[in-house]
C-alpha atoms as a PDB file:
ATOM      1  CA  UNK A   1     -15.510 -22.470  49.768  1.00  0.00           C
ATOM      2  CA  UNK A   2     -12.703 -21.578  51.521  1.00  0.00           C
ATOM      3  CA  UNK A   3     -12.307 -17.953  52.960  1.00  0.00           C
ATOM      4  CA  UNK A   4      -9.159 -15.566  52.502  1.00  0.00           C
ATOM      5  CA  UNK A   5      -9.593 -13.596  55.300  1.00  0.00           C
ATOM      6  CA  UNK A   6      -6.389 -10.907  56.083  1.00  0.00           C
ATOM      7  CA  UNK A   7      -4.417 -10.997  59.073  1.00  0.00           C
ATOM      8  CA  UNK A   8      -4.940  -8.585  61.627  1.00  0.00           C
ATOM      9  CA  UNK A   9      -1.287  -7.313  61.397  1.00  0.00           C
ATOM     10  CA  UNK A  10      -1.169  -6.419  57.941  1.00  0.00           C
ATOM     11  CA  UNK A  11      -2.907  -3.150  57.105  1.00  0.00           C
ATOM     12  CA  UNK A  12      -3.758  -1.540  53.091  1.00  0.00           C
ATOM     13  CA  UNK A  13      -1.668   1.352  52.423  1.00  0.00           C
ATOM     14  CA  UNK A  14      -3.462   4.520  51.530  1.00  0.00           C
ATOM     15  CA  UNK A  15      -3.658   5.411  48.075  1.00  0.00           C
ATOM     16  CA  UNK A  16      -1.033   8.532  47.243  1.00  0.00           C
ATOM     17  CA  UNK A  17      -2.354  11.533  45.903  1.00  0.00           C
ATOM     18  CA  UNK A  18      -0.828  12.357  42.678  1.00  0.00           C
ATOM     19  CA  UNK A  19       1.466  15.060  42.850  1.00  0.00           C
ATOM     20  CA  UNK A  20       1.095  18.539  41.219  1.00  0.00           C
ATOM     21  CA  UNK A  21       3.657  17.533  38.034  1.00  0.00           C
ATOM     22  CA  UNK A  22       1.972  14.714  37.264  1.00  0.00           C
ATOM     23  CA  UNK A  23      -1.213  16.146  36.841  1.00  0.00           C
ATOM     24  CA  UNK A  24       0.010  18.799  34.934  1.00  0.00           C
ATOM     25  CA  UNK A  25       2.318  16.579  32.886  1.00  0.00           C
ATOM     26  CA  UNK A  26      -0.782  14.380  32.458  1.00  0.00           C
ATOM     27  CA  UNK A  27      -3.618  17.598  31.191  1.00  0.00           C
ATOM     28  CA  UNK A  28       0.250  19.051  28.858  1.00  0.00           C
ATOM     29  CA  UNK A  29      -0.488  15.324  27.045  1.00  0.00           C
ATOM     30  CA  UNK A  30      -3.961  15.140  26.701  1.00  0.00           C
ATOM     31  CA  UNK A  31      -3.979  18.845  25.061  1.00  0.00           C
ATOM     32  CA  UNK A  32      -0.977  18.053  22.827  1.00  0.00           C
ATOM     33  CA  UNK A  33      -2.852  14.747  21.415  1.00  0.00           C
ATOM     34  CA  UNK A  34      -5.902  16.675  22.018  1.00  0.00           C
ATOM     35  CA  UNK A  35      -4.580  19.140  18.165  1.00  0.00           C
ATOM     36  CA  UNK A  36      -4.095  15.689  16.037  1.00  0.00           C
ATOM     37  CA  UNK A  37      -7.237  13.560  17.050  1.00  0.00           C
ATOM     38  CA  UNK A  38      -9.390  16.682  16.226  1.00  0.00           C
ATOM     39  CA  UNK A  39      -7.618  17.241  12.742  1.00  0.00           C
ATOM     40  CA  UNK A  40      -8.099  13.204  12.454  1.00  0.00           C
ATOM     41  CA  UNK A  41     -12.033  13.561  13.694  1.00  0.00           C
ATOM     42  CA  UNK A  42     -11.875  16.729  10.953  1.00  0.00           C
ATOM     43  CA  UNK A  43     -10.275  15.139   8.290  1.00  0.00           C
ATOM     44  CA  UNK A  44     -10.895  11.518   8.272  1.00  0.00           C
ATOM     45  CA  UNK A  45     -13.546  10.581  10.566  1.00  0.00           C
ATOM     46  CA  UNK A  46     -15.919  12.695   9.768  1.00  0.00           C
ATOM     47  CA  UNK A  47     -15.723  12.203   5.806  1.00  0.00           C
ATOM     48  CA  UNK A  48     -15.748   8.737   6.282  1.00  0.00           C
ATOM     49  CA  UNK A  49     -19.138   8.784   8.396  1.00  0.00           C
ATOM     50  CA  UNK A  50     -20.067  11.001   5.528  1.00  0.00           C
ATOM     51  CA  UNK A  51     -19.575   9.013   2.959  1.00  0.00           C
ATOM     52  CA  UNK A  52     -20.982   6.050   4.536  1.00  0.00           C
ATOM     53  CA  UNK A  53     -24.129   7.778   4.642  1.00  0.00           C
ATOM     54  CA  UNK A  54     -24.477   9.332   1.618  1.00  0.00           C
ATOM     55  CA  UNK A  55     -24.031   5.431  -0.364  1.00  0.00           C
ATOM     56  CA  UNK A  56     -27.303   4.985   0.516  1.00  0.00           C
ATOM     57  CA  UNK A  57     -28.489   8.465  -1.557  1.00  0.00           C
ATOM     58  CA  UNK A  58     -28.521   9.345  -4.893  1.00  0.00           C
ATOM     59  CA  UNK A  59     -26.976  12.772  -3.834  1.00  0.00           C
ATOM     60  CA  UNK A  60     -25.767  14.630  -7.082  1.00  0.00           C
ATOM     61  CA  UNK A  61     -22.863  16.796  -6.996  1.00  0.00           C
ATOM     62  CA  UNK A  62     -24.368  18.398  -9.912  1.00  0.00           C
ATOM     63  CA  UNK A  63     -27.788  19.413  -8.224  1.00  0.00           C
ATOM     64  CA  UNK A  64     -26.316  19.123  -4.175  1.00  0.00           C
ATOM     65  CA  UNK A  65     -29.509  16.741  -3.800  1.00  0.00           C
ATOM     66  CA  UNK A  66     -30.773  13.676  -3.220  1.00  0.00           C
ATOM     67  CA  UNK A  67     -32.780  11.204  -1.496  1.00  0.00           C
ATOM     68  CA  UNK A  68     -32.592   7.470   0.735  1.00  0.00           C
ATOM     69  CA  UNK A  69     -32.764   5.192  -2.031  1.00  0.00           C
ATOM     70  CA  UNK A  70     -31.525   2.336   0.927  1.00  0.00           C
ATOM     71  CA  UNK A  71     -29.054  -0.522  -1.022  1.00  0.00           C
ATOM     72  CA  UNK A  72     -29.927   0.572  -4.474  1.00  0.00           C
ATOM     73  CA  UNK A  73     -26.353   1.745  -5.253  1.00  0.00           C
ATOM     74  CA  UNK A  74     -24.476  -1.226  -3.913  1.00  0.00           C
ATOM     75  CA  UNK A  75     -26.810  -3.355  -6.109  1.00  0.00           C
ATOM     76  CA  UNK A  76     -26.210  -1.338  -8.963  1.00  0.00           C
ATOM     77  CA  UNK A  77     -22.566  -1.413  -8.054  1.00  0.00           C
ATOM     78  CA  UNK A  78     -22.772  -5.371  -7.706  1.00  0.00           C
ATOM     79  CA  UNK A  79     -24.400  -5.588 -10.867  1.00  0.00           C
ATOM     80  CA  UNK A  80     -22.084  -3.589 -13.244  1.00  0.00           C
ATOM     81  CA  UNK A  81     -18.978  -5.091 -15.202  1.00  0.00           C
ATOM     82  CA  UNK A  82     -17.427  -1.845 -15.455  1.00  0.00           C
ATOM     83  CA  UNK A  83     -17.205  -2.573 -11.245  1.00  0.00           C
ATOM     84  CA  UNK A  84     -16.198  -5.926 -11.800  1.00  0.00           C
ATOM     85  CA  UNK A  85     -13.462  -5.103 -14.786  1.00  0.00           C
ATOM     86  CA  UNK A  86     -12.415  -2.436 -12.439  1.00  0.00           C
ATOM     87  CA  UNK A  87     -11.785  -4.847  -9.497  1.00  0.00           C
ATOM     88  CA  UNK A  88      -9.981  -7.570 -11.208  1.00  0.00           C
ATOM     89  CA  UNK A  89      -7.450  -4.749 -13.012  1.00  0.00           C
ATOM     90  CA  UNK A  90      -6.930  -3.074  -9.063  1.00  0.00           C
ATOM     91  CA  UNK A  91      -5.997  -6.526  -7.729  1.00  0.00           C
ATOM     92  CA  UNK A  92      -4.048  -7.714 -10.644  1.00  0.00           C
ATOM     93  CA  UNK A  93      -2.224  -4.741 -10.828  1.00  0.00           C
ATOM     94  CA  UNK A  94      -1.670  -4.855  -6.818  1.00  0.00           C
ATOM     95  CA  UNK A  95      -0.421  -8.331  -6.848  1.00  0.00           C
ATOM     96  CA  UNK A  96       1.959  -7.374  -9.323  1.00  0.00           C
ATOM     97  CA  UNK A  97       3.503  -4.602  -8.012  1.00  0.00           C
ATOM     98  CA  UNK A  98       3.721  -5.472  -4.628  1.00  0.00           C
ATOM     99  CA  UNK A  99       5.295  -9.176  -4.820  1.00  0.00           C
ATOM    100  CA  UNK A 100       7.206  -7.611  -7.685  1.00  0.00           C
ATOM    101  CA  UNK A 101       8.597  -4.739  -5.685  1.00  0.00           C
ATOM    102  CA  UNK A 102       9.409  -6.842  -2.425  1.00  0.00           C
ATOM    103  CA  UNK A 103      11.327  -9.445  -4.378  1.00  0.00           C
ATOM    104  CA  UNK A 104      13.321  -6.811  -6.277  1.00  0.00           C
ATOM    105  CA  UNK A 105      13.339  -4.825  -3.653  1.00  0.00           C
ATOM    106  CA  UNK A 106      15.144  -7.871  -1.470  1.00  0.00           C
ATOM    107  CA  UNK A 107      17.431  -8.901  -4.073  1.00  0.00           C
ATOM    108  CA  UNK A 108      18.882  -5.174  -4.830  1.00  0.00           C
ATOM    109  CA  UNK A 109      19.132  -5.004  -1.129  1.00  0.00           C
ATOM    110  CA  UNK A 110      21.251  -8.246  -0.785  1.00  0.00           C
ATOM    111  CA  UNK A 111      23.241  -7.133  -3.718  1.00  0.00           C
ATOM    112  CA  UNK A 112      24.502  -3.509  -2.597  1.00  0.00           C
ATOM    113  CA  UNK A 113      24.254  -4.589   1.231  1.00  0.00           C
ATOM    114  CA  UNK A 114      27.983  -4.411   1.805  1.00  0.00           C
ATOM    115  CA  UNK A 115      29.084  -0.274   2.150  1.00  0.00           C
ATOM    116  CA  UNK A 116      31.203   0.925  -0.482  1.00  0.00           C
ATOM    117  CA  UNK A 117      30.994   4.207  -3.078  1.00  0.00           C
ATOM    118  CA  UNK A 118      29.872   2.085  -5.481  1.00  0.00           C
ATOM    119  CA  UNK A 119      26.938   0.626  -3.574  1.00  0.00           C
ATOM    120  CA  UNK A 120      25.843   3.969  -2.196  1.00  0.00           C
ATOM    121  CA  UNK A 121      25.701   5.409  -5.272  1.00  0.00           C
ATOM    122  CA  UNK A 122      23.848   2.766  -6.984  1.00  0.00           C
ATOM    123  CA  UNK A 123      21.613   2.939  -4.001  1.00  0.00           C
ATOM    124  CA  UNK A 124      21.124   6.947  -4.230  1.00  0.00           C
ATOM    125  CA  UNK A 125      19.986   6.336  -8.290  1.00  0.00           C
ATOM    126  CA  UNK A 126      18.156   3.079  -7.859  1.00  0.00           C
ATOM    127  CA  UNK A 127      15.788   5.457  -5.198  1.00  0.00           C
ATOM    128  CA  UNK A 128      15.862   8.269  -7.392  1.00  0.00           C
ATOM    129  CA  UNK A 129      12.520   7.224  -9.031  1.00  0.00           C
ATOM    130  CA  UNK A 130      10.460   6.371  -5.890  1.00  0.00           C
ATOM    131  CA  UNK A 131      10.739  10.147  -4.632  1.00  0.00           C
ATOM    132  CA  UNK A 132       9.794  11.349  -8.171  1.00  0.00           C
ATOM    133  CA  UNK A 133       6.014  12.695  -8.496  1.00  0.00           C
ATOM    134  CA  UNK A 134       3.609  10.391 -10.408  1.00  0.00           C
ATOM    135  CA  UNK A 135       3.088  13.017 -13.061  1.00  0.00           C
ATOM    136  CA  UNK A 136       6.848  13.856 -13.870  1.00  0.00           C
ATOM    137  CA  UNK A 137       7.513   9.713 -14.321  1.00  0.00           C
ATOM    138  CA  UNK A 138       4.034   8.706 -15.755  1.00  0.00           C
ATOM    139  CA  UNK A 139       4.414  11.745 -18.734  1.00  0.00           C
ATOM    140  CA  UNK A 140       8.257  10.542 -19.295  1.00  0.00           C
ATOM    141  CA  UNK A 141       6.128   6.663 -19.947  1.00  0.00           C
ATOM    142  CA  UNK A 142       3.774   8.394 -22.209  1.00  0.00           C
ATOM    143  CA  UNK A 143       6.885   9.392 -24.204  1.00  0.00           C
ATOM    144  CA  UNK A 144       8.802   6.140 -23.676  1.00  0.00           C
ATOM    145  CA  UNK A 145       5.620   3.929 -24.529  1.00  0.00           C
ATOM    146  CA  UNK A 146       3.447   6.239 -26.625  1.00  0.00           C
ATOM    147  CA  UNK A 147       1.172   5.310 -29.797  1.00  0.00           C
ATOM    148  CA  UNK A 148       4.674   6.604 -31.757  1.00  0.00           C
ATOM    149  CA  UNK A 149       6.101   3.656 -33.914  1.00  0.00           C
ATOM    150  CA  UNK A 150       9.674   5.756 -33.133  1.00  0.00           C
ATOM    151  CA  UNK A 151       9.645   5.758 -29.540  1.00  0.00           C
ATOM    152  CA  UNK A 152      12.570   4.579 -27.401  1.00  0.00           C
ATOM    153  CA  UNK A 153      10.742   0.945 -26.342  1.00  0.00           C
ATOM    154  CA  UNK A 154       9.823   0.480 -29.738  1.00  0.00           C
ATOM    155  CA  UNK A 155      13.633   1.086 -30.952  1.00  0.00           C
ATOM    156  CA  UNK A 156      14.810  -1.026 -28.719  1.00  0.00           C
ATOM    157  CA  UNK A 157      12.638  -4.032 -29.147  1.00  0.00           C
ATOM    158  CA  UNK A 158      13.187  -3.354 -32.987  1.00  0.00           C
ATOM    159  CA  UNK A 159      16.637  -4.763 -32.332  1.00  0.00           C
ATOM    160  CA  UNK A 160      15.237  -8.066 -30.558  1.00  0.00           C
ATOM    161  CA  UNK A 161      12.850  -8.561 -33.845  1.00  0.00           C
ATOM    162  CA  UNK A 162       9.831  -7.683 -32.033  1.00  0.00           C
ATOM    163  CA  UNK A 163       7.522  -5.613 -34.255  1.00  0.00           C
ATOM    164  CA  UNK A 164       6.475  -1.720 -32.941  1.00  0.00           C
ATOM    165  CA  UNK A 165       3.884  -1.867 -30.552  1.00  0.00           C
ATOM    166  CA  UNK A 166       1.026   0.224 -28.915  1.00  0.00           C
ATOM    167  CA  UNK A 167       2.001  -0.250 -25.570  1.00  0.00           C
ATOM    168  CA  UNK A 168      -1.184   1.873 -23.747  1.00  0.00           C
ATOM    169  CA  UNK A 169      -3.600   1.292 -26.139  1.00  0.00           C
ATOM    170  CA  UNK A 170      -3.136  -2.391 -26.899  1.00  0.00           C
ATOM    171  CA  UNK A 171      -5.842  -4.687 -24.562  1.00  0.00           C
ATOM    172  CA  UNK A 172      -3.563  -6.699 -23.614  1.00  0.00           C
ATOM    173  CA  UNK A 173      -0.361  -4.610 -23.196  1.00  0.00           C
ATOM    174  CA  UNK A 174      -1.373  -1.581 -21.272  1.00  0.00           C
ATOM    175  CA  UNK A 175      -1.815  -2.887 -18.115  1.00  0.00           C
ATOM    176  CA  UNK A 176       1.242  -4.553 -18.191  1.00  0.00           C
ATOM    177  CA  UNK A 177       3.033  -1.466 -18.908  1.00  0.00           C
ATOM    178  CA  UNK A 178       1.137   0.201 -16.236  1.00  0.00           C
ATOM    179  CA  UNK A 179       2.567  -2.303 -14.126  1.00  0.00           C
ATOM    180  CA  UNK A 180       5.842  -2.122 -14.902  1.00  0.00           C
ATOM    181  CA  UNK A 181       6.532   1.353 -14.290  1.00  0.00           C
ATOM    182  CA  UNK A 182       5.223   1.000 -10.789  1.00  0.00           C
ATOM    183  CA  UNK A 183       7.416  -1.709 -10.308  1.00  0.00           C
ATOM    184  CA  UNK A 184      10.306   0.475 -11.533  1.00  0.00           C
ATOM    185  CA  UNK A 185       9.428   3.392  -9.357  1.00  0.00           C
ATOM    186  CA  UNK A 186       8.840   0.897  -5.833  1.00  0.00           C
ATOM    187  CA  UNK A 187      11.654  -1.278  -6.280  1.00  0.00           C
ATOM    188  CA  UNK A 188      14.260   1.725  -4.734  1.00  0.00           C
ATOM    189  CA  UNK A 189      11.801   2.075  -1.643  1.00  0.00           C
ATOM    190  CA  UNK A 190      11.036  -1.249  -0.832  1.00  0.00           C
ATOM    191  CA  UNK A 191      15.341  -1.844  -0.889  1.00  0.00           C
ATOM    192  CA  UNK A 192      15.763   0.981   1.355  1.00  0.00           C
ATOM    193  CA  UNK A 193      13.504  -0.631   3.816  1.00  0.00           C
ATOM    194  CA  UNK A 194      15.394  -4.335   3.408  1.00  0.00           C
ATOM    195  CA  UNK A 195      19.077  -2.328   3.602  1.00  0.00           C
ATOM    196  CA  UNK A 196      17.262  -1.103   7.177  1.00  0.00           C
ATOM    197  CA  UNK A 197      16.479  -4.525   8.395  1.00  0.00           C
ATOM    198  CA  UNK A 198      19.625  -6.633   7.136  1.00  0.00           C
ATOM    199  CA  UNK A 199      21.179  -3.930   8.853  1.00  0.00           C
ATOM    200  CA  UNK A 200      19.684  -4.873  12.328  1.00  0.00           C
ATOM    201  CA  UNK A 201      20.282  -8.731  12.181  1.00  0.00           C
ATOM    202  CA  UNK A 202      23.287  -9.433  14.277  1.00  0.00           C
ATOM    203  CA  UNK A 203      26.546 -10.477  12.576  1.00  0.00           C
ATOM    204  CA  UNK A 204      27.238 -13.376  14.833  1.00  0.00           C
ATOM    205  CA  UNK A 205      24.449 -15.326  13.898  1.00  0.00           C
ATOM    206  CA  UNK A 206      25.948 -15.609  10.171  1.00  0.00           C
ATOM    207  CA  UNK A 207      29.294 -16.466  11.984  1.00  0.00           C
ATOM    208  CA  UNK A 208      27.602 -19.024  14.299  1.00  0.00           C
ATOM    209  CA  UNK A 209      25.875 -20.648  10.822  1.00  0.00           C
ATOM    210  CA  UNK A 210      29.305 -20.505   8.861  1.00  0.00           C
ATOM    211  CA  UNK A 211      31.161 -22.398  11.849  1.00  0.00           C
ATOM    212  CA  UNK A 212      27.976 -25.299  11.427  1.00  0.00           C
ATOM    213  CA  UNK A 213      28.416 -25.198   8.042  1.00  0.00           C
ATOM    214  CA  UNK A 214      25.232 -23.051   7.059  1.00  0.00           C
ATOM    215  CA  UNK A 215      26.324 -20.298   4.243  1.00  0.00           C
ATOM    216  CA  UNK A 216      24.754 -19.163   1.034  1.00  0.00           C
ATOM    217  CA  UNK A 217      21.194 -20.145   0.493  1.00  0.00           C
ATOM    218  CA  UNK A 218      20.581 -21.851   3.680  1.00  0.00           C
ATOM    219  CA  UNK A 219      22.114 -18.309   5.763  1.00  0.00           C
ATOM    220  CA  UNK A 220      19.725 -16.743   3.954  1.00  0.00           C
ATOM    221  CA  UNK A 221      16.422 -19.383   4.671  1.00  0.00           C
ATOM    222  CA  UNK A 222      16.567 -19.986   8.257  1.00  0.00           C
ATOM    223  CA  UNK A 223      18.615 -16.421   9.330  1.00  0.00           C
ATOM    224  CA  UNK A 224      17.767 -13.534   7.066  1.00  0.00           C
ATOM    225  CA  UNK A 225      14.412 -14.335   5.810  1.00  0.00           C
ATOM    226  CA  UNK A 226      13.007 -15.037   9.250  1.00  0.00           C
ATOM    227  CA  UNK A 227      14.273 -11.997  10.536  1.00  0.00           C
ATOM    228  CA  UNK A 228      13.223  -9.951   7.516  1.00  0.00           C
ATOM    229  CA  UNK A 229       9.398 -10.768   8.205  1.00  0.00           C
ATOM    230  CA  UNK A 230       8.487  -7.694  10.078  1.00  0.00           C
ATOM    231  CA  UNK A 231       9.768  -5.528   7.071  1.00  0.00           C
ATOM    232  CA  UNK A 232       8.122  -7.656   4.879  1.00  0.00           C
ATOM    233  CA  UNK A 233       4.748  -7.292   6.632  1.00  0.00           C
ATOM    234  CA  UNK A 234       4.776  -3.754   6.597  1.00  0.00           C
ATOM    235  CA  UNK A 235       6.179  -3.741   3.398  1.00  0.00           C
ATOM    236  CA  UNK A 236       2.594  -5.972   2.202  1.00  0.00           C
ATOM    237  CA  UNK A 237       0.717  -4.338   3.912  1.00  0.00           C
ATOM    238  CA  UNK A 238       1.244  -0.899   2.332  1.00  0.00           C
ATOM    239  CA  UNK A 239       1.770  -2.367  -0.724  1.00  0.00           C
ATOM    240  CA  UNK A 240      -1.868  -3.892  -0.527  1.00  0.00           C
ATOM    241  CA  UNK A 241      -3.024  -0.161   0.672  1.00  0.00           C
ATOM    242  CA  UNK A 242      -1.313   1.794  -2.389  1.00  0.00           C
ATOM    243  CA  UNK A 243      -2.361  -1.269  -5.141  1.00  0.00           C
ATOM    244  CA  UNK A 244      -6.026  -1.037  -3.943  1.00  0.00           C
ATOM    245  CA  UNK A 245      -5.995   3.404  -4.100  1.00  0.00           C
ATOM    246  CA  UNK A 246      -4.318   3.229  -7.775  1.00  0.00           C
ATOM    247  CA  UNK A 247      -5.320   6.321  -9.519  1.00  0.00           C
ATOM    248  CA  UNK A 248      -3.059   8.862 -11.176  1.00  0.00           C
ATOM    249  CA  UNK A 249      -0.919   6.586 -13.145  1.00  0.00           C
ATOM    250  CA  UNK A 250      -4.232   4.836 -14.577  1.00  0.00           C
ATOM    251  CA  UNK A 251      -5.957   8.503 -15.370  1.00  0.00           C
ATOM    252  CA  UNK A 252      -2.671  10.351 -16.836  1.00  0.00           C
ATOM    253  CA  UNK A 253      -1.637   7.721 -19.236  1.00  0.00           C
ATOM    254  CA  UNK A 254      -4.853   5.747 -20.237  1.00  0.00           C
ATOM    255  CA  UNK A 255      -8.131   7.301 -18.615  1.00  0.00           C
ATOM    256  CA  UNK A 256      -9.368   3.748 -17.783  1.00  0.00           C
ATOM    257  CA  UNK A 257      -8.961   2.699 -21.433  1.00  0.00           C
ATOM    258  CA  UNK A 258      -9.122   0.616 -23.808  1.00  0.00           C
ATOM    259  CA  UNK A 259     -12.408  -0.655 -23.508  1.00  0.00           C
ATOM    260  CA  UNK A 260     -11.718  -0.310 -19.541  1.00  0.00           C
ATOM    261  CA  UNK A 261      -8.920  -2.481 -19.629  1.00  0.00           C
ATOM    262  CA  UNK A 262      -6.949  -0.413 -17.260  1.00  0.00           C
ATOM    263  CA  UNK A 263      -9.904   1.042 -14.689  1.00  0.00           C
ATOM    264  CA  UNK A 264      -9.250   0.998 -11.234  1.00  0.00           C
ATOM    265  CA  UNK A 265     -11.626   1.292  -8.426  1.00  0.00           C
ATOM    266  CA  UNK A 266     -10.480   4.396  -7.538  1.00  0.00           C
ATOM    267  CA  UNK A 267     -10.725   5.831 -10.783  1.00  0.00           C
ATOM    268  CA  UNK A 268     -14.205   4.701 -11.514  1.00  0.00           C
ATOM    269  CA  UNK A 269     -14.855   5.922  -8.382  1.00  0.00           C
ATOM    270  CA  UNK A 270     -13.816   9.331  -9.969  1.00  0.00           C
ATOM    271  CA  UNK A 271     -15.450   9.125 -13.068  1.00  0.00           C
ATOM    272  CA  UNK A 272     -18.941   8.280 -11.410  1.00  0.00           C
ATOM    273  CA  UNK A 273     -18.334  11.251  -8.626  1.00  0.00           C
ATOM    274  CA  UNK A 274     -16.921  14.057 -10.550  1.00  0.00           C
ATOM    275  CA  UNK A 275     -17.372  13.527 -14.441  1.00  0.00           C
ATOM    276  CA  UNK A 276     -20.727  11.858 -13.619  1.00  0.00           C
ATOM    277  CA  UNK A 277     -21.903  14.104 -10.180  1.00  0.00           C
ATOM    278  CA  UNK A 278     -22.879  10.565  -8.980  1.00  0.00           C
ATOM    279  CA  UNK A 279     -21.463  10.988  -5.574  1.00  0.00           C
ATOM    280  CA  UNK A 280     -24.230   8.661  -3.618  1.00  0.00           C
ATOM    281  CA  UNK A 281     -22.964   5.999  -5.960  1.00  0.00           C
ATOM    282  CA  UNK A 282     -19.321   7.042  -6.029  1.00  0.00           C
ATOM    283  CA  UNK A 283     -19.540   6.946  -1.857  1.00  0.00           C
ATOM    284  CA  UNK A 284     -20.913   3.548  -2.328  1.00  0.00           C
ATOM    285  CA  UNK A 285     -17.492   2.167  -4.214  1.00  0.00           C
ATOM    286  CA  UNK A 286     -15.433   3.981  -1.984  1.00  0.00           C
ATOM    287  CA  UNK A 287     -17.231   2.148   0.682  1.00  0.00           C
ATOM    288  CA  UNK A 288     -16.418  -1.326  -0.935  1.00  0.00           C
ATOM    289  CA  UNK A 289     -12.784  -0.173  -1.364  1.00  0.00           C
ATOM    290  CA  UNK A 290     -12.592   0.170   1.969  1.00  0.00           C
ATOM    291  CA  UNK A 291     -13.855  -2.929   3.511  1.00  0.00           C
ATOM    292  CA  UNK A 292     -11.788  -4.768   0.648  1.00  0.00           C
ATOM    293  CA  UNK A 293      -8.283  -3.312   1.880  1.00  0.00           C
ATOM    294  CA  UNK A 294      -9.346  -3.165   5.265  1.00  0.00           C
ATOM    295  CA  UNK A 295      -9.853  -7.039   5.118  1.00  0.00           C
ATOM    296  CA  UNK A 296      -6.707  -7.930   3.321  1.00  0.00           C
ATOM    297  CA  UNK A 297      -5.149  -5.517   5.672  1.00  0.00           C
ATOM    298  CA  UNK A 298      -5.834  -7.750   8.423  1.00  0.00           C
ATOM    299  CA  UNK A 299      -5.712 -11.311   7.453  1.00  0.00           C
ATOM    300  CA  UNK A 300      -2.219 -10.345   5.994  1.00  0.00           C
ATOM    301  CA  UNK A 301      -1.540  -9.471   9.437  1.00  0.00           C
ATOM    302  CA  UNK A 302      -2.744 -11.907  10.984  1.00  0.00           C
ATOM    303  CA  UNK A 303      -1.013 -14.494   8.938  1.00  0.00           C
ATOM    304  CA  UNK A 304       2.005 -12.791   9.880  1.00  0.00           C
ATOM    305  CA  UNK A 305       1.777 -12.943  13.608  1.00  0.00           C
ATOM    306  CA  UNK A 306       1.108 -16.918  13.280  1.00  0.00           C
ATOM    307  CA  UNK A 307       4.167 -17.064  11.281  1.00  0.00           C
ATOM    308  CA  UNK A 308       6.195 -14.991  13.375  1.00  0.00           C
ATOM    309  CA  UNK A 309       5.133 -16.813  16.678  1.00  0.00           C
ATOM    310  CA  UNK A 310       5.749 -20.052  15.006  1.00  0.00           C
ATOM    311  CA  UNK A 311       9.715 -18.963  14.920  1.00  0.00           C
ATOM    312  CA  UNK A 312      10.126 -17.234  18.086  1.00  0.00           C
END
């Protein structure tokens, strides 16, 4: 093999000492991050390890006891069509709303993107609803879509010879209706984030396209779209995140019902923990809810970065 071997002229420079400031700069960072990892360790960590550990008990919150029972509760959990019910309704209802909110979301974007009083101020009352709390907007539904043959939906649809309907307590119309008031609170804060990015692409790349002949539909394709894709991401990705933790919409307006036709994970999870003091077996579904959003999460991502390297 052949040998690198220095010359004799050329001598290693002694490492320098760091000076004074930097060390002091570098211990002033370390204690500053030192405050939010511990809160993090405090606050998340720690009741995740927790949790994980007590899925494999049948700890009561009733009693503050239990005992190893080892996989028993994911079995159970496996096993039950409450689980199952639950689990279609979280990703039907997260597919929904989060394709529905991005593609609204876009398209009241490209329509108020140019800056006029007009535009701002439909853009100030189309986000009014996404900075609204759950309760206020999901009590105002109750009234707009309650069991009332005189409520405002059921007025309206009169018109459109539609008879009155039970819009939360029909089977197959109150997760629908769930779904559509999400979409009608999201769509303002997923257009704020595409009024951000169309805001960052560069205006001389449309002018470059007109002058080729590339306006409309085809601008849009191979300039906006493409550049939009990091918004979009994030924009998934918390949308998968918020679909999968759906809770106090579900547990204001229909407690789960009918016949568990709107149950979510997360509020089975809540019934088992704290109406039933099952918390081994509550921890267990949390567990599961994890590792599900976790994993879409991340292949979401992942499909992302292959599609983003693939333009640039």
């Amino acid at each position: 093999m052949q040998q690198f071997i220095a010359s004799p002229g050329v001598t290693k420079k002694p490492r320098q000492k760091r000076s004074a400031r930097a060390i002091r700069d570098a211990r002033f960072s370390w204690a500053v991050l030192a405050i939010p990892f511990a809160l993090y360790l405090i606050f998340a960590l720690f009741p995740m390890a927790e949790a994980f550990i007590l899925s494999f008990t049948n700890w009561s919150l009733l009693t503050l006891q239990g005992q190893f029972v080892g996989l028993a509760n994911y079995i159970h959990l496996f096993t039950s069509p409450t689980f199952w019910e639950a689990f279609k309704n979280t990703v039907w209802f997260m597919l929904v709303t989060n394709l529905g909110s991005i593609v609204l979301g876009l398209a009241l974007a490209l329509l108020l993107s140019k800056r006029s009083w007009v535009t701002q101020s439909a853009r100030a009352i189309l986000y009014i609803p996404s900075v609204m709390s759950v309760v206020v907007v999901s009590e105002m539904f109750i009234d707009l879509l309650g069991p009332s043959q005189g409520n405002l939906v059921n007025w309206v649809v009169h018109w459109f010879g539609i008879p009155p309907q039970n819009w939360l307590v029909s089977p197959t119309l109150a997760l629908p209706a769930l779904m559509f008031l999400a979409l009608w609170q999201g769509m303002g804060w997923t257009m704020v984030f595409f009024l951000a990015g169309l805001q960052g692409i560069p205006r001389y790349l449309y002018e470059a396209a007109q002058l080729d002949g590339a306006t409309g539909w085809k601008a849009f394709r191979y300039i906006t779209w493409p550049l939009l894709r990091p918004v979009t991401t994030l924009l998934l990705i918390l949308g998968y995140i918020n679909g999968f933790q759906v809770f106090a919409q579900m547990q204001l307006m229909t407690n789960g019902g009918p016949d568990n036709r709107t149950m979510s994970l997360v509020l089975y999870l809540y019934q088992e923990g704290f109406q039933f003091y099952k918390m081994g077996y509550a921890s267990a579904i949390g567990m599961v809810l994890f590792l599900v959003t976790l994993i879409v999460s991340f292949l979401q991502l992942q499909r992302s970065r292959r599609q983003w390297s693939a333009y640039y």
